[in-house]
Structure formats: C-alpha cells, structure tokens
Protein backbone atom coordinates (compact mmCIF):
# COMPACT_ATOMS: atom_id res chain seq x y z
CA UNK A 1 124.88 94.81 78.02
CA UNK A 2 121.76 93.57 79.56
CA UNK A 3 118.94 91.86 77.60
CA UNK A 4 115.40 91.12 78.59
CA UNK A 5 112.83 88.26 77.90
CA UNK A 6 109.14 88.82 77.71
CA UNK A 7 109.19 86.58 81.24
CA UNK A 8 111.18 88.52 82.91
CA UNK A 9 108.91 91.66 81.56
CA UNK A 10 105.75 90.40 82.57
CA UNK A 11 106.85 89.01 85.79
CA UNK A 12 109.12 92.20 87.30
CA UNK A 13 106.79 94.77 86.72
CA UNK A 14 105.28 95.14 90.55
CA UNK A 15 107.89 96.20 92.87
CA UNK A 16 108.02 95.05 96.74
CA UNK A 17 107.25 98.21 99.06
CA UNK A 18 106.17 96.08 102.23
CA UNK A 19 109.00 97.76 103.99
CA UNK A 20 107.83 101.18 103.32
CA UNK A 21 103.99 100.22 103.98
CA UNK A 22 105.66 98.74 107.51
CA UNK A 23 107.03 102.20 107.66
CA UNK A 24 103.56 103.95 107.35
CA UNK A 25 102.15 101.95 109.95
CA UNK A 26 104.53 102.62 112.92
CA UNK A 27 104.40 106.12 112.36
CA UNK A 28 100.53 105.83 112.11
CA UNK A 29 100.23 104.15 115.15
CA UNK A 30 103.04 106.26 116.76
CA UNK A 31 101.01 109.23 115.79
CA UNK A 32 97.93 107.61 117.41
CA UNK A 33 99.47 107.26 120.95
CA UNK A 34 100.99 109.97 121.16
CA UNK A 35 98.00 111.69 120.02
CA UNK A 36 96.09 109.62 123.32
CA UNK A 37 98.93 110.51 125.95
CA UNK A 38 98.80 114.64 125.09
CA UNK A 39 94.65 114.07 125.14
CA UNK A 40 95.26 112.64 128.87
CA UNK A 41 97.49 114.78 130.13
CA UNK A 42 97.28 118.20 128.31
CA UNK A 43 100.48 119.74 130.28
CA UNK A 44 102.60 117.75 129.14
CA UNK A 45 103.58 118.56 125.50
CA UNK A 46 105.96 116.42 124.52
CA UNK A 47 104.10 114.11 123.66
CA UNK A 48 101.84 116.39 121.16
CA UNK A 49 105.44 117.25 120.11
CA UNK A 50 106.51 113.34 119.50
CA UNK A 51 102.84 113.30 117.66
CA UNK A 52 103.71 116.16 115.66
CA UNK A 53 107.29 114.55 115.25
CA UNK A 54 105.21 110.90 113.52
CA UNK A 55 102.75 113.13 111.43
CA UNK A 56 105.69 114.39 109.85
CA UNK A 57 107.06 111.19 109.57
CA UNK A 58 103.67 109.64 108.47
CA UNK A 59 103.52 112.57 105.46
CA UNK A 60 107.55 111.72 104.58
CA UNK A 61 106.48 108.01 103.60
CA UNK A 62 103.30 108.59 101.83
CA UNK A 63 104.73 110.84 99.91
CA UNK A 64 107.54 108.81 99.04
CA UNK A 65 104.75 105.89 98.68
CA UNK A 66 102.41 107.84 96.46
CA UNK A 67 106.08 108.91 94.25
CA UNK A 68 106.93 105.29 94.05
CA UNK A 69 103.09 104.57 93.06
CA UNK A 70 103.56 107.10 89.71
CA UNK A 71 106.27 105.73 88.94
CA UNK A 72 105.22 102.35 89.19
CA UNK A 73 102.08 103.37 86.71
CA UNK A 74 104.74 104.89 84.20
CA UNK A 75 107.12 101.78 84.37
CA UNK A 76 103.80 99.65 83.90
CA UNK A 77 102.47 101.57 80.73
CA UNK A 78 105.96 101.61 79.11
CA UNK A 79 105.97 97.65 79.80
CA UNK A 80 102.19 97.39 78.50
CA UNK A 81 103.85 98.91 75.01
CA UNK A 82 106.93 96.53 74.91
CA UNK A 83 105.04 93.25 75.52
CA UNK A 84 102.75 93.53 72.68
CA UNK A 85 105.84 94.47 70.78
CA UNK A 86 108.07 91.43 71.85
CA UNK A 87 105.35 89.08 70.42
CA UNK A 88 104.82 91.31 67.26
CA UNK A 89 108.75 90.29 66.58
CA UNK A 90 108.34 87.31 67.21
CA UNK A 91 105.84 86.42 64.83
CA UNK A 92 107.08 88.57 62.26
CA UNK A 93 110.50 86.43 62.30
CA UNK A 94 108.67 82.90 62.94
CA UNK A 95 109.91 82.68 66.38
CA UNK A 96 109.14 81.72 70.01
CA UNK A 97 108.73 84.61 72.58
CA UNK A 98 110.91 83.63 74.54
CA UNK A 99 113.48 83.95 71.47
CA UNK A 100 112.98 87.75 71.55
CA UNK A 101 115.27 89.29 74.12
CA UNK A 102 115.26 93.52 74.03
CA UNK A 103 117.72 95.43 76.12
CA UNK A 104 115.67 98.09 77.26
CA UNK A 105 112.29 97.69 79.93
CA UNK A 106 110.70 100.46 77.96
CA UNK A 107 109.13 100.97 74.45
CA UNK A 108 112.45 103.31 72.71
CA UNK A 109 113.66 104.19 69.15
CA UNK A 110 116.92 102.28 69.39
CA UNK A 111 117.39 99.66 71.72
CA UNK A 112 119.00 96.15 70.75
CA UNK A 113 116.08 93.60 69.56
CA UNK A 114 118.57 90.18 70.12
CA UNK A 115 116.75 86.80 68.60
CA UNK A 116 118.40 84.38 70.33
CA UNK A 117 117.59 81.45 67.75
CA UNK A 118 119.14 83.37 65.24
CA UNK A 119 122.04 84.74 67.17
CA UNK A 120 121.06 87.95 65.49
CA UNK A 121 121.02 91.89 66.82
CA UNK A 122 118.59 94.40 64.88
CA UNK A 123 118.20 98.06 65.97
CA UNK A 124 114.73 98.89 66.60
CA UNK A 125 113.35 102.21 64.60
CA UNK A 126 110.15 103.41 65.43
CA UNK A 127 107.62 105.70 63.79
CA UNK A 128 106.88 109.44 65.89
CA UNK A 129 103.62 107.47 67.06
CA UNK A 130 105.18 104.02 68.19
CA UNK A 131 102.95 101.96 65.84
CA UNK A 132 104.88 101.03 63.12
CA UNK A 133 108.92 99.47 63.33
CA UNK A 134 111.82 98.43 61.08
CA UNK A 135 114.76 96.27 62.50
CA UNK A 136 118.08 96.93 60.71
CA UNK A 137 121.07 94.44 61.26
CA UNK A 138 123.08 95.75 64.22
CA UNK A 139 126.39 94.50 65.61
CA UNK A 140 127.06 94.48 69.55
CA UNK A 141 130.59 95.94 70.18
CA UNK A 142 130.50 94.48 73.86
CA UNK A 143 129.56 90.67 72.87
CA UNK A 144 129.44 90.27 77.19
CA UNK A 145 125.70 89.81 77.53
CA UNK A 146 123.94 89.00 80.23
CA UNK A 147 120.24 87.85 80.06
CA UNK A 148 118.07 88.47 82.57
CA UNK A 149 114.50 85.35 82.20
C-alpha cells in the first residue's frame, strides 16, 4: 500500500512533457520545409506528401498534448481538495503535516488517512458535498507500506 505526504502532493503535481513538446517541434518544423520544397518545385509531390505526412503528425501530438493538459487540470483540482484536507487533519489531531500521510492523490470517500506520530490508520468518510469528514479507526491488512515524501 502506498501512502502520500502533503510534500510529495504539492511538489508532484506538474508532470514533465518536454519530450512531447520536442515532439511538436520537429514535426512543426518538418511540416515547414517540406511545405518550402513543394512551394519551389510544384512537380514534385512528395514532398507536399511528406508535409501532409508531419501535419498529421503535428495534429497526433497536440492532441495527445492538449489530452495530457485536461488531465493535468483534473489531477490538479483533485490535489487542490486534498491539500487543504491534509492540514485540516492535522490540526484537528494536534499534529505536524508532514504526520498526515493519505493513500490516495485524490479527494475520495475511503482512502487510508495514516498519522504517522500516532502509528494510527482512520478511514476517511465524507459528506455527498466533500465538506464535512469523520475518521473511524481502520486496520491495514497489508502492514507493507511504502511512503512516498
């Protein structure tokens, strides 16, 4: 079972996509010659067909850029809601933050609150509009944990 500390929260919520923005700019610039060597010599088509060929691929990564953007907003909004959370916990039990592990990413009725400084499990409960909480005692069957700071 995996647990999570408000650090490790804040500071994994922005994901690396340099290699897919280095993908969007070799097929732009692909697309851009080729689009220059059919303009110079208009009987030869395969190069508007090699152009056509890095459009596509252009279109393939920003759409799989622009998916990976919406999900990144979701993943960010469902952090925004556990952070506030973490430190509601932990001064509700007199505790540090960085006491309060949780083993989910995302604001959900039944994940694993663990306070490590109390070497005690609670299952979280929420209301229907994720304002309002009650912890009751849990017990981990799998005691192998594995924290990620």
């Amino acid at each position: 079972m995996n647990f999570y500390t408000i650090n490790y929260i804040q500071n994994h919520q922005n994901t690396d996509r340099t290699a897919l923005y280095i993908l969007i700019i070799i097929a732009a610039s692909a697309m851009i010659i080729f689009a220059i060597l059919y303009l110079r010599d208009r009987f030869n088509t395969r190069y508007r067909d090699l152009g056509i060929i890095a459009l596509l691929f252009l279109l393939l990564f920003t759409g799989t850029q622009y998916e990976k953007y919406v999900q990144n907003n979701e993943q960010k909004s469902k952090a925004a809601q556990i952070v506030p959370f973490i430190k509601s916990v932990a001064d509700d039990e007199n505790v540090k933050e960085s006491d309060v592990m949780v083993s989910s990413l995302s604001l959900q009725d039944g994940m694993i609150v663990r306070i490590d400084s109390k070497n005690e499990d609670y299952q979280l409960n929420l209301n229907e509009n994720n304002n309002s909480y009650t912890l009751n005692r849990a017990h981990v069957i799998d005691h192998h944990v594995y924290v990620q700071k």
